[in-house]
Protein backbone atom coordinates (compact mmCIF):
# COMPACT_ATOMS: atom_id res chain seq x y z
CA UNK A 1 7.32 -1.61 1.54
CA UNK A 2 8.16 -5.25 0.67
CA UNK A 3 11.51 -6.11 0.79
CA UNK A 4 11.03 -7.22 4.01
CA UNK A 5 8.29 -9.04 3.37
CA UNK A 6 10.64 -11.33 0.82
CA UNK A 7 13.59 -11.06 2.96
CA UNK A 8 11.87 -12.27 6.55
CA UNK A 9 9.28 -14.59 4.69
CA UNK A 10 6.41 -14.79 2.58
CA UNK A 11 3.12 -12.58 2.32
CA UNK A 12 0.20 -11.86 4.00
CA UNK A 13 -1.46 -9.42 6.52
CA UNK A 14 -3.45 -8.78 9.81
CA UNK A 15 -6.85 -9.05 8.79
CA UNK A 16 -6.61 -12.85 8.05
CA UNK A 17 -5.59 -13.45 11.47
CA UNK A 18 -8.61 -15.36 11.90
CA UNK A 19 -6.71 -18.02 10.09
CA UNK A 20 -3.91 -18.57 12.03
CA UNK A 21 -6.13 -20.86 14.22
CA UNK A 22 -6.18 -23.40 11.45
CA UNK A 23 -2.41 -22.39 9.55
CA UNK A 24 -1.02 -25.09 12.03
CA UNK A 25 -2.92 -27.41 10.81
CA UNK A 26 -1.90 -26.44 7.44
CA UNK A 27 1.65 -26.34 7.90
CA UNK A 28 4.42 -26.78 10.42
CA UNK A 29 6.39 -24.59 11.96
CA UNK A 30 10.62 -23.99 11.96
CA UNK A 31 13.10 -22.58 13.48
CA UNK A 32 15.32 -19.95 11.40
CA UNK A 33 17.16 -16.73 11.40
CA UNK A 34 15.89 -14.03 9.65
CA UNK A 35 18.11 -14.42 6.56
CA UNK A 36 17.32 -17.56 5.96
CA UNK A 37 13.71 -16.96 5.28
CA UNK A 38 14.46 -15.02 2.12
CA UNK A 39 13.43 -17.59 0.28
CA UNK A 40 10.36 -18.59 2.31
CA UNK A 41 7.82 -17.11 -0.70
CA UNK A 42 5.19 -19.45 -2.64
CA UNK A 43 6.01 -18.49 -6.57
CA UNK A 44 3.02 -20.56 -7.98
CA UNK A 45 4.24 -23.87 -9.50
CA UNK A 46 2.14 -23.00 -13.05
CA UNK A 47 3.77 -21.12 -16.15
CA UNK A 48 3.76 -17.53 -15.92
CA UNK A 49 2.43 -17.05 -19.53
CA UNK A 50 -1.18 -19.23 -18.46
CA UNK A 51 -1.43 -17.27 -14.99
CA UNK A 52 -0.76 -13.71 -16.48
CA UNK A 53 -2.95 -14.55 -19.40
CA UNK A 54 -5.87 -16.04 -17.07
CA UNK A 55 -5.29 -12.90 -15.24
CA UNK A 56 -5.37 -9.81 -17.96
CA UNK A 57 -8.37 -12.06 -19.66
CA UNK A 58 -10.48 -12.09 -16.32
CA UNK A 59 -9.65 -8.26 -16.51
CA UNK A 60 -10.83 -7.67 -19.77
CA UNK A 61 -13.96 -9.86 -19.49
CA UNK A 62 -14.94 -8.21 -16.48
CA UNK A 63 -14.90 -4.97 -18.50
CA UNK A 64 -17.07 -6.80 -21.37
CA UNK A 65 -18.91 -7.53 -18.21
CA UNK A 66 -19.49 -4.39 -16.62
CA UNK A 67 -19.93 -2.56 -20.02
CA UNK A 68 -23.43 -4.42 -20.07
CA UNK A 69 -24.42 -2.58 -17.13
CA UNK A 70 -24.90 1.04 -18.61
CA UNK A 71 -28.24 2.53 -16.15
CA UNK A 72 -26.50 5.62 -14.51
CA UNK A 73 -28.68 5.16 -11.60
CA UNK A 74 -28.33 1.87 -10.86
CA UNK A 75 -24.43 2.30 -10.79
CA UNK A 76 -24.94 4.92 -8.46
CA UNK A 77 -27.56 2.65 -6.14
CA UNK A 78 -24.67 0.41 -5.72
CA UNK A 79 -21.95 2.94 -4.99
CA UNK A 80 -24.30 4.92 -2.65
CA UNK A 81 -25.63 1.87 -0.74
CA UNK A 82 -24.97 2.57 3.17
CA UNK A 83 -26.04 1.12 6.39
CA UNK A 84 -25.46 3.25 9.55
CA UNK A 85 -23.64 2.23 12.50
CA UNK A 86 -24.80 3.33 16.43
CA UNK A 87 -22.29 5.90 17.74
CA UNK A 88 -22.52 7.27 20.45
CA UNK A 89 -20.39 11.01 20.98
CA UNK A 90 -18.63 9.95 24.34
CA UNK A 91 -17.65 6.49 23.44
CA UNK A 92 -15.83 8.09 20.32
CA UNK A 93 -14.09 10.81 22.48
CA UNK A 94 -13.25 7.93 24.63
CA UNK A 95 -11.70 5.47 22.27
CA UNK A 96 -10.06 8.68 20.03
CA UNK A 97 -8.17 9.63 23.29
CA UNK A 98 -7.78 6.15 24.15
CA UNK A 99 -5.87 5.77 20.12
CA UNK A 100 -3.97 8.63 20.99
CA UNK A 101 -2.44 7.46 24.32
CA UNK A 102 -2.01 3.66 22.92
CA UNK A 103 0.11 5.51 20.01
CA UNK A 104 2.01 7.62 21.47
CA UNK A 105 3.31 5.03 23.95
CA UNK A 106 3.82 2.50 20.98
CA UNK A 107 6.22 5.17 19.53
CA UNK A 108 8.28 5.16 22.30
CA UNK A 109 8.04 1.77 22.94
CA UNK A 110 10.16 1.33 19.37
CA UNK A 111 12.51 3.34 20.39
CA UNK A 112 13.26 2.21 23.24
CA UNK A 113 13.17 -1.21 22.66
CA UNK A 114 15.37 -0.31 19.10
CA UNK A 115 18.00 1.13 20.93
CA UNK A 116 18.14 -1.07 24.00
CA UNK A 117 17.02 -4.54 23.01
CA UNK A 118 19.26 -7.08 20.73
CA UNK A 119 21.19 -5.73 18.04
CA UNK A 120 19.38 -8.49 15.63
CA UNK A 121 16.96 -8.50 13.15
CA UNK A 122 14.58 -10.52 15.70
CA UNK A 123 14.47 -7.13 17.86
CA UNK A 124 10.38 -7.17 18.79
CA UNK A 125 10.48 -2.90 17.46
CA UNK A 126 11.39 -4.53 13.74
CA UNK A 127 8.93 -6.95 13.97
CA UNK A 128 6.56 -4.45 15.19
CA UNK A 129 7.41 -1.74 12.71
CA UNK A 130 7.24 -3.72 9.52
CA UNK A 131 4.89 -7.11 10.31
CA UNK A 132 2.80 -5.10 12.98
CA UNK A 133 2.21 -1.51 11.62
CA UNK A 134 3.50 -1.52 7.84
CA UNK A 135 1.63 -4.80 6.75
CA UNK A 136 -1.01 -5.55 9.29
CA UNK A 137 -1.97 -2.03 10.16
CA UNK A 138 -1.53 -0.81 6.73
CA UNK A 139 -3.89 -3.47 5.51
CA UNK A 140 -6.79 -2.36 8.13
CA UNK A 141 -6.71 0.86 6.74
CA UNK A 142 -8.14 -0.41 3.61
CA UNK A 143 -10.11 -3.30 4.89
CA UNK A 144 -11.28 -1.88 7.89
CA UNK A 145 -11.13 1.92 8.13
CA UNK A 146 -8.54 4.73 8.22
CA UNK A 147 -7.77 5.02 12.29
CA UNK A 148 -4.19 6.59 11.62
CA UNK A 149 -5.64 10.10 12.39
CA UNK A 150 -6.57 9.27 16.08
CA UNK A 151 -3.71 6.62 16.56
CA UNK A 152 -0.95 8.79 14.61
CA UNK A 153 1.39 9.69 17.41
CA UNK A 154 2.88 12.21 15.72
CA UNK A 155 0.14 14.35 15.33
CA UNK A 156 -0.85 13.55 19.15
CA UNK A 157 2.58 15.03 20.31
CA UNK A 158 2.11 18.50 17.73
CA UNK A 159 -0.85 18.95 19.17
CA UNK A 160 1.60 19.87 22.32
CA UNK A 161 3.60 21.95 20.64
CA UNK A 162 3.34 25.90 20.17
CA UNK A 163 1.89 26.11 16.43
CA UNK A 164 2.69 28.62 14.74
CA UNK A 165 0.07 28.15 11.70
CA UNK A 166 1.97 29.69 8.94
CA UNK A 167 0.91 29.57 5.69
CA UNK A 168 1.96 26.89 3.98
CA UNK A 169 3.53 26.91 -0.17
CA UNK A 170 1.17 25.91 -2.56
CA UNK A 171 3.47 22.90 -3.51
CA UNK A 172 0.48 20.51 -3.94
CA UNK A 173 1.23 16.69 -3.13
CA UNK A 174 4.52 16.63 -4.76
CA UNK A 175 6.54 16.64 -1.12
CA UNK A 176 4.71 14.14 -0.37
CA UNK A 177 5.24 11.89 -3.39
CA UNK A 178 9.31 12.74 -2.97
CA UNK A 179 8.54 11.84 0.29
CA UNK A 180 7.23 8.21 -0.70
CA UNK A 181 9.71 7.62 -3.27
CA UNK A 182 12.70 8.36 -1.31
CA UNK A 183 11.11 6.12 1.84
CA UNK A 184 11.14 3.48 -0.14
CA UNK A 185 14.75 3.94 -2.05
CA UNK A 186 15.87 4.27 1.74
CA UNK A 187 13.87 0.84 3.09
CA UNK A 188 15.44 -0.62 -0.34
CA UNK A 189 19.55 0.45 0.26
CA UNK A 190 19.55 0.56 3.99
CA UNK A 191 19.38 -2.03 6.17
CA UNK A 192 16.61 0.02 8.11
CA UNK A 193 14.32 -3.74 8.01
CA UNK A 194 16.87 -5.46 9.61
CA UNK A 195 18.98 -3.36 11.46
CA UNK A 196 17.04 -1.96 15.26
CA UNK A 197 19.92 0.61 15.73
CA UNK A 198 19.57 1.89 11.81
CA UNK A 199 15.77 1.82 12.26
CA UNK A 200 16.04 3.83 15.51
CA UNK A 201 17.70 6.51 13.79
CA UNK A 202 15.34 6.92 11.05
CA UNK A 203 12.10 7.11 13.33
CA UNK A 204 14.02 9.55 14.97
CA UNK A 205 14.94 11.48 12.33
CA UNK A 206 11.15 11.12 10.83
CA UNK A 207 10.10 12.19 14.29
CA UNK A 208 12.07 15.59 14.05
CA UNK A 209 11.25 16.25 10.98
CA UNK A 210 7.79 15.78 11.33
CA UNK A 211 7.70 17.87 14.59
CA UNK A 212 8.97 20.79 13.00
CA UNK A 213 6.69 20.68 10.25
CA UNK A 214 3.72 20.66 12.31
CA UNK A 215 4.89 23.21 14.65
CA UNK A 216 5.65 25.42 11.80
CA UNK A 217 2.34 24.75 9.72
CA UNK A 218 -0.40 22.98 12.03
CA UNK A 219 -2.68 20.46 10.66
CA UNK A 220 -1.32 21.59 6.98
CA UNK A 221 1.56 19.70 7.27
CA UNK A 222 -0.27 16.31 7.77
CA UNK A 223 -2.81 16.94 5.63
CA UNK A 224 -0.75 18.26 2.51
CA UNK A 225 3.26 16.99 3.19
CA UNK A 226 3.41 13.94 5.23
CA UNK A 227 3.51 11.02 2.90
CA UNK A 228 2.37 8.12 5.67
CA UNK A 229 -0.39 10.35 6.78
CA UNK A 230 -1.65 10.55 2.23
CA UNK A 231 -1.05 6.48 2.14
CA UNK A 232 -3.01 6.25 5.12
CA UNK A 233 -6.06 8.32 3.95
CA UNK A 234 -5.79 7.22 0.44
CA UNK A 235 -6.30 3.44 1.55
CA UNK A 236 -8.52 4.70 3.85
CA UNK A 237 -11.01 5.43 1.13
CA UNK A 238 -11.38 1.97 0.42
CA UNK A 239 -12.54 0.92 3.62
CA UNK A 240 -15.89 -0.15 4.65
CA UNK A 241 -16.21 1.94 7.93
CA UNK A 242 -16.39 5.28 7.11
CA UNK A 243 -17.14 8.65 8.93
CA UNK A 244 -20.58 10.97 7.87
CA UNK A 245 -21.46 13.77 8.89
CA UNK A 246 -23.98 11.87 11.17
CA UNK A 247 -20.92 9.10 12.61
CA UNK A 248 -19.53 6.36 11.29
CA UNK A 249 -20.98 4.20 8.16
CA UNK A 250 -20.99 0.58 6.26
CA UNK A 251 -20.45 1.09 3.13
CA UNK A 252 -19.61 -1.41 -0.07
CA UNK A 253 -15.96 -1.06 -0.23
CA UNK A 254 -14.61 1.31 -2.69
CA UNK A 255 -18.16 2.77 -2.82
CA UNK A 256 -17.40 6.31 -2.10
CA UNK A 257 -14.18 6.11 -4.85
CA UNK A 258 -16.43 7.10 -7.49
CA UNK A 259 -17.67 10.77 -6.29
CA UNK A 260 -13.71 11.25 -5.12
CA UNK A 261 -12.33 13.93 -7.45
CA UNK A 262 -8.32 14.67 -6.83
CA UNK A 263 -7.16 18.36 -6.51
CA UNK A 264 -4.85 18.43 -8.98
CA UNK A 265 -2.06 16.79 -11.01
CA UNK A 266 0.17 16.54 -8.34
CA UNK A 267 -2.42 14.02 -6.26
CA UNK A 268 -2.48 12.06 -9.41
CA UNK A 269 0.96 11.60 -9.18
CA UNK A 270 0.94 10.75 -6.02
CA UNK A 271 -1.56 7.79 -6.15
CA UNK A 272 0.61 6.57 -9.28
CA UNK A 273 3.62 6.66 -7.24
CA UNK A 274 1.76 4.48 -4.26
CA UNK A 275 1.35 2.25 -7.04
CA UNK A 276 4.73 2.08 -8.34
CA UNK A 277 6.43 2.09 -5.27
CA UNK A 278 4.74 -1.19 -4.19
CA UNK A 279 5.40 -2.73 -7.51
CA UNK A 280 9.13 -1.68 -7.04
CA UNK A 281 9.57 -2.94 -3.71
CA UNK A 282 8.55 -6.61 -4.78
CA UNK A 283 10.33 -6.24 -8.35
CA UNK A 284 13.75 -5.73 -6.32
CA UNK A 285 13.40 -9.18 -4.77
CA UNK A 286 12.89 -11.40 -8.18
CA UNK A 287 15.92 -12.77 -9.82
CA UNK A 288 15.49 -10.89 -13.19
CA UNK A 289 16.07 -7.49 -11.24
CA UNK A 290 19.50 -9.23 -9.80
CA UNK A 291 20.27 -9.63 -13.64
CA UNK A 292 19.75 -5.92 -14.84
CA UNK A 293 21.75 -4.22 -12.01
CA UNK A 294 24.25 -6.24 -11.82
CA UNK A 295 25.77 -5.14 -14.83
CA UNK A 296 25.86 -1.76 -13.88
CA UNK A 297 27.55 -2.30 -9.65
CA UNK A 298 30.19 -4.84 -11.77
CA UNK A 299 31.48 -1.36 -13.75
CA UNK A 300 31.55 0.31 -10.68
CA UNK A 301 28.47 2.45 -10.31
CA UNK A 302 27.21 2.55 -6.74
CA UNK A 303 24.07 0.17 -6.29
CA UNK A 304 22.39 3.01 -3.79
CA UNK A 305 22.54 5.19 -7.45
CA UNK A 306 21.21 2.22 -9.46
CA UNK A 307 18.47 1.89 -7.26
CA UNK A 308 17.41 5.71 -7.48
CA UNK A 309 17.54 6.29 -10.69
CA UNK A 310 15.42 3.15 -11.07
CA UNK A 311 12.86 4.36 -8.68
CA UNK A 312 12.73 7.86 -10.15
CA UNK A 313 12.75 5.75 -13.92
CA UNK A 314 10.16 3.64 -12.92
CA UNK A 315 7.75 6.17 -11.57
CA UNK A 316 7.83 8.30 -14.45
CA UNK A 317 7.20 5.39 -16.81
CA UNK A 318 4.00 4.43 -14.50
CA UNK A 319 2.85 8.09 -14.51
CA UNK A 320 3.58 8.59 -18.06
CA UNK A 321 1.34 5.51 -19.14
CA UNK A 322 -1.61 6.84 -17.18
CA UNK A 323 -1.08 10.31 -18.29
CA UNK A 324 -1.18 8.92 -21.82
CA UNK A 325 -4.05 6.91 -21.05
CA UNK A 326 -5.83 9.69 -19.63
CA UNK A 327 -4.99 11.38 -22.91
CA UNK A 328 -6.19 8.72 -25.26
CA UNK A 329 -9.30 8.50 -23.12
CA UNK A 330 -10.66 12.01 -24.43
CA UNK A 331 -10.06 10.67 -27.59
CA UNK A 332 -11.77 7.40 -28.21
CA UNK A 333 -14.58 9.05 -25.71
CA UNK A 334 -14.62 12.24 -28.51
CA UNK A 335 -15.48 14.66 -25.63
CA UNK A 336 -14.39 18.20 -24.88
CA UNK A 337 -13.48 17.17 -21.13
CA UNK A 338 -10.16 17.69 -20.98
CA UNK A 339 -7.41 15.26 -20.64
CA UNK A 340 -6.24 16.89 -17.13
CA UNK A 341 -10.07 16.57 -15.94
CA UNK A 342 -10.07 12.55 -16.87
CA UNK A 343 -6.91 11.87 -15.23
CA UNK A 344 -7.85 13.43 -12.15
CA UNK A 345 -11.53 11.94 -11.86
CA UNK A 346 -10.14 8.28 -13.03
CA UNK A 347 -6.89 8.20 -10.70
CA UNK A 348 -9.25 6.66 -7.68
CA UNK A 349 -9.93 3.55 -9.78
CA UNK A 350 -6.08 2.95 -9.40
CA UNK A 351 -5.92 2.68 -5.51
CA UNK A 352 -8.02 -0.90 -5.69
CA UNK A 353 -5.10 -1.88 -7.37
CA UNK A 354 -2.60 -0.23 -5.16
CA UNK A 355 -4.52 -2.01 -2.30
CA UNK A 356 -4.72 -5.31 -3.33
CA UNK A 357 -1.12 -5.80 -4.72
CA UNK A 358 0.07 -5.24 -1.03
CA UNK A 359 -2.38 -7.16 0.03
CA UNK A 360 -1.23 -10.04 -1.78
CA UNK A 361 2.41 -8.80 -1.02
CA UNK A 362 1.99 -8.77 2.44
CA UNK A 363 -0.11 -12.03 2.86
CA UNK A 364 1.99 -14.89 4.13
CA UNK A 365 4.59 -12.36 5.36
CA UNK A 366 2.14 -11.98 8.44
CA UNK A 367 0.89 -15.24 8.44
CA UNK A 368 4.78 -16.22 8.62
CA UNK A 369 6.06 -13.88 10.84
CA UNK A 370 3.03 -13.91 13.51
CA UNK A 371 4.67 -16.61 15.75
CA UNK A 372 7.62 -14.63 15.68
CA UNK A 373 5.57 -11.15 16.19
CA UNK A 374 4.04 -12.34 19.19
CA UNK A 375 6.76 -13.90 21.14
CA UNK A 376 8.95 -10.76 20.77
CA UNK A 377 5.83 -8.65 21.70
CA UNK A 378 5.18 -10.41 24.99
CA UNK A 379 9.29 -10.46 25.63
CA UNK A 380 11.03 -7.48 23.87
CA UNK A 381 13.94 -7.64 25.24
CA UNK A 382 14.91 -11.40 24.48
CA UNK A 383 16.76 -12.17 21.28
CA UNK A 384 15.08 -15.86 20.65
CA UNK A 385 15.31 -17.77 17.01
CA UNK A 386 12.96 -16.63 14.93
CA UNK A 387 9.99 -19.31 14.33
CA UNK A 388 8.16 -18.91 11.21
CA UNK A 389 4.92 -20.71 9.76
CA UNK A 390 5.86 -22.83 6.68
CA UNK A 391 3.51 -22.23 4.26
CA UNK A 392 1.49 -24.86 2.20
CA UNK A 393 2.52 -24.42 -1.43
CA UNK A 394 -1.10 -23.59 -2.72
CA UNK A 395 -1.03 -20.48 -0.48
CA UNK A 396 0.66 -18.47 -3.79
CA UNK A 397 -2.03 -19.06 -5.09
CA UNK A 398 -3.47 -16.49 -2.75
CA UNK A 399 -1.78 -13.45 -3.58
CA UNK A 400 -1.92 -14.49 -7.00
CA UNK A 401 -6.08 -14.42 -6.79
CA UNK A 402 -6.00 -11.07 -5.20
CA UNK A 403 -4.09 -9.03 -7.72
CA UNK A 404 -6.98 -10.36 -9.71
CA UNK A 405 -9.64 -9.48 -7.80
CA UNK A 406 -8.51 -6.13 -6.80
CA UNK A 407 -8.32 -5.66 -10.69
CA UNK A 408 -11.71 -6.44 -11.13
CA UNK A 409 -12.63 -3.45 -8.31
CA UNK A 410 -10.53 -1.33 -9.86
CA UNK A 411 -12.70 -2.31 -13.69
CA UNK A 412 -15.72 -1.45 -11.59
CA UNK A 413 -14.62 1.75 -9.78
CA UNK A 414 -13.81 2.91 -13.44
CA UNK A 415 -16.58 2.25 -14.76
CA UNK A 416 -18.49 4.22 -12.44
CA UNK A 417 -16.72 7.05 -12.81
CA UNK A 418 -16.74 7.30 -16.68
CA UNK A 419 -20.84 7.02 -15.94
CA UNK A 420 -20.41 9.95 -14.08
CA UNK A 421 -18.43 11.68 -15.65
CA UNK A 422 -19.71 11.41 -19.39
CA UNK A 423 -23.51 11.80 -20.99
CA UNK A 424 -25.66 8.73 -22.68
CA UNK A 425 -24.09 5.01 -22.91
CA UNK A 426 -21.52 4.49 -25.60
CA UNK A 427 -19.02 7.18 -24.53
CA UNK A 428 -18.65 6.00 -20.97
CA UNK A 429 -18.21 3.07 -22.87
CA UNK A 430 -15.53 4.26 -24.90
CA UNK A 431 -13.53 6.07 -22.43
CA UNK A 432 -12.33 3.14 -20.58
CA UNK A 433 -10.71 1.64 -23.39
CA UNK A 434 -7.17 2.71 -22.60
CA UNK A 435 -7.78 2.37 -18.70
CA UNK A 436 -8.72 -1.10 -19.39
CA UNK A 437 -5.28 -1.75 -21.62
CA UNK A 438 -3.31 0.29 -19.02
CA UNK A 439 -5.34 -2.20 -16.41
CA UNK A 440 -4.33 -5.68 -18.40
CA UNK A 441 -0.61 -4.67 -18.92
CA UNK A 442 -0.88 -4.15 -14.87
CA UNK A 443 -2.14 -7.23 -14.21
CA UNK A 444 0.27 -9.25 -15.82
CA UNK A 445 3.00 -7.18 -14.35
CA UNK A 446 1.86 -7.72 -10.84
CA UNK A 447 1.08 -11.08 -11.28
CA UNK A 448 4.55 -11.95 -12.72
CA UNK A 449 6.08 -10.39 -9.57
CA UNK A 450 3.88 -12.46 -7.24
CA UNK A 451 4.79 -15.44 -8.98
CA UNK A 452 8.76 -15.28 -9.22
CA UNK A 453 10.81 -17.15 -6.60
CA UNK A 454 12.48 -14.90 -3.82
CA UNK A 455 16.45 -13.94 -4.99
CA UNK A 456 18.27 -11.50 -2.39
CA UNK A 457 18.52 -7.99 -3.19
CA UNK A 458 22.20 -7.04 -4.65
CA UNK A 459 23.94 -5.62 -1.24
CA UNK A 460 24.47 -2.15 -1.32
């Protein structure tokens, strides 16, 4: 979620650590509290009309681009292209126990240090929650490979527990897209990012909940309900690591998103709402949001209201445009698939996106915050200023290159999948049209969010 990312600095995570060796040279450093890096984001200094136009025309040129290529196999030489990694069985049992130890004890490290360190934002277990796990860790998932099933220390301590193994409702992934949503309407109204005592009570409350579920329905409840567990393995599909049946794999990344087919509807939706909920947490930071709800907390209505019907608004406008994208597919394809099928087969070409806009969310936020990451880290307890890296202003320029390219992915990931999905040339062809429209609109969406300056959140 990125309201933090706006409110404690700029964007960018773990997996460019490597530069942080040469951001000093770059820029300096300075000493602030927390609020007053709000403001600390990069909007690039060009006009928004020339970078969202660059940006949905690079889009739709790479699909001009991509349509060229129409050999089915070749598509799928690309996708299936592997190279095998030496694994050996006790070194995996070694480092999976070692994950689940190292997690378990970071859990209660959080907690501890949440309840018992400085009541500030600087405590180390906020820094750690949302620069460490929710941007850096997050970002490994998709750039790396999904570890959260051997590090997850939730799922370490249910393995403790008596299980019961009931059966659980066939509710599908819709608990666990209420689940997202109303995570992020709670990071958005509560002051869970900067408050250690408020965060303490929601991992604990997460923690019980979780518990229960797992003792009541096993694995089940982590494969089907728990909505970090879903972001985790959704991202994790992405990655370039991934696990065979004869160990662990390179593979191109997003090459195994086109032979992913979702379950049902309810999956859909929940891919569309890791989409939206991204988007949301960045639009709620840019001074145009400021201007539409406050209107609405001036009359009186509480802002914590504003904020969920505008989450629950927002998602169903993002679902409804795929859905009628999906729809509009069958059409200009001319094909008996149905519109159901399409949405389900096409909803992996959305997670590029998904990926890359927190990406380029979460960017300088890490970059920013890593001074400040590692000396609460190494003293926890300690409530020091918090010292961020001053960005260079060309680093906007960044984030705004990575909604782009993570576009582009998302053209190609399509475009193997209507291959797949469809007979000959033209009506793979054809299908994509509304994807690519639905794809364009997104661009320029995202990339106007990138680009606006930082404006603090209406309190609520």
């Amino acid at each position: 979620m990125t309201r933090r990312c706006r409110r404690l600095a700029a964007r960018l995570p773990r997996s460019v650590a490597v530069l942080l060796g040469a951001v000093p040279l770059l820029a300096g450093t300075a000493a602030a509290h927390v609020g007053a890096l709000g403001g600390a984001g990069t909007p690039q200094p060009v006009p928004f009309w020339l970078v969202a136009l660059t940006g949905g025309g690079l889009v739709g040129g790479s699909f001009l681009f991509t349509s060229l290529m129409t050999d089915h196999e070749a598509i799928q030489s690309v996708n299936a292209s592997r190279l095998g990694l030496p694994s050996a069985a006790a070194l995996r049992r070694g480092a999976r126990t070692g994950a689940r130890v190292l997690g378990v004890l970071g859990l209660l490290a959080v907690l501890t240090v949440a309840l018992f360190g400085p009541a500030a934002p600087t405590n180390a277990a906020v820094l750690v929650v949302w620069v460490g796990w929710w941007a850096g860790y997050t970002a490994s998932t998709y750039l790396v490979g999904d570890s959260w099933p051997a590090l997850n220390p939730w799922r370490t301590l249910a393995d403790l527990l008596p299980a019961r193994d009931r059966d659980l409702p066939d509710l599908g992934a819709w608990p666990a897209t209420a689940g997202l949503l109303g995570l992020v309407w709670l990071e958005v109204v509560s002051p869970v990012a900067s408050d250690p005592r408020f965060l303490a009570a929601v991992v604990v409350g997460y923690t019980g909940a979780t518990l229960a579920g797992a003792a009541a329905y096993g694995e089940a409840w982590f494969d089907r309900i728990d909505p970090v567990s879903r972001v985790f393995r959704l991202y994790g599909w992405l990655a370039p690591v991934q696990r065979t049946g004869d160990g662990l794999a390179l593979r191109l990344p997003g090459g195994t998103l086109p032979s992913r087919e979702l379950a049902d509807r309810s999956e859909v939706a929940f891919v569309v709402a890791l989409l939206w909920v991204t988007t949301f947490d960045g639009l709620v930071s840019t001074p145009t949001w400021n201007d539409v709800v406050r209107p609405f907390v001036s009359v009186g209505v509480p802002a914590p209201l504003v904020y969920l019907v505008a989450t629950l608004a927002g998602f169903g406008v993002f679902l409804g445009g795929y859905r009628l994208a999906a729809s509009y597919a069958r059409r200009t394809a001319a094909t008996y698939v149905s519109a159901v099928a399409i949405e389900r087969r096409f909803a992996p070409a959305l997670l590029p996106i998904a990926a890359g806009y927190h990406l380029a969310h979460y960017l300088g936020y890490v970059v920013g915050l890593s001074p400040a990451l590692a000396a609460a880290v190494t003293n926890p307890f300690a409530s020091p200023a918090l010292r961020a890296v001053v960005l260079p202003d060309w680093f906007g320029g960044i984030a705004l290159a990575l909604v782009v390219l993570a576009h582009l992915a998302a053209v190609w990931v399509a475009h193997a999948i209507a291959f797949d999905l469809f007979p000959g040339r033209l009506q793979p062809i054809r299908s994509q049209y509304p994807f690519v429209v639905v794809m364009v609109a997104y661009t320029a969406t995202s990339m106007w969010i990138v680009s606006q300056p930082f404006a603090r959140p209406i309190a609520v």
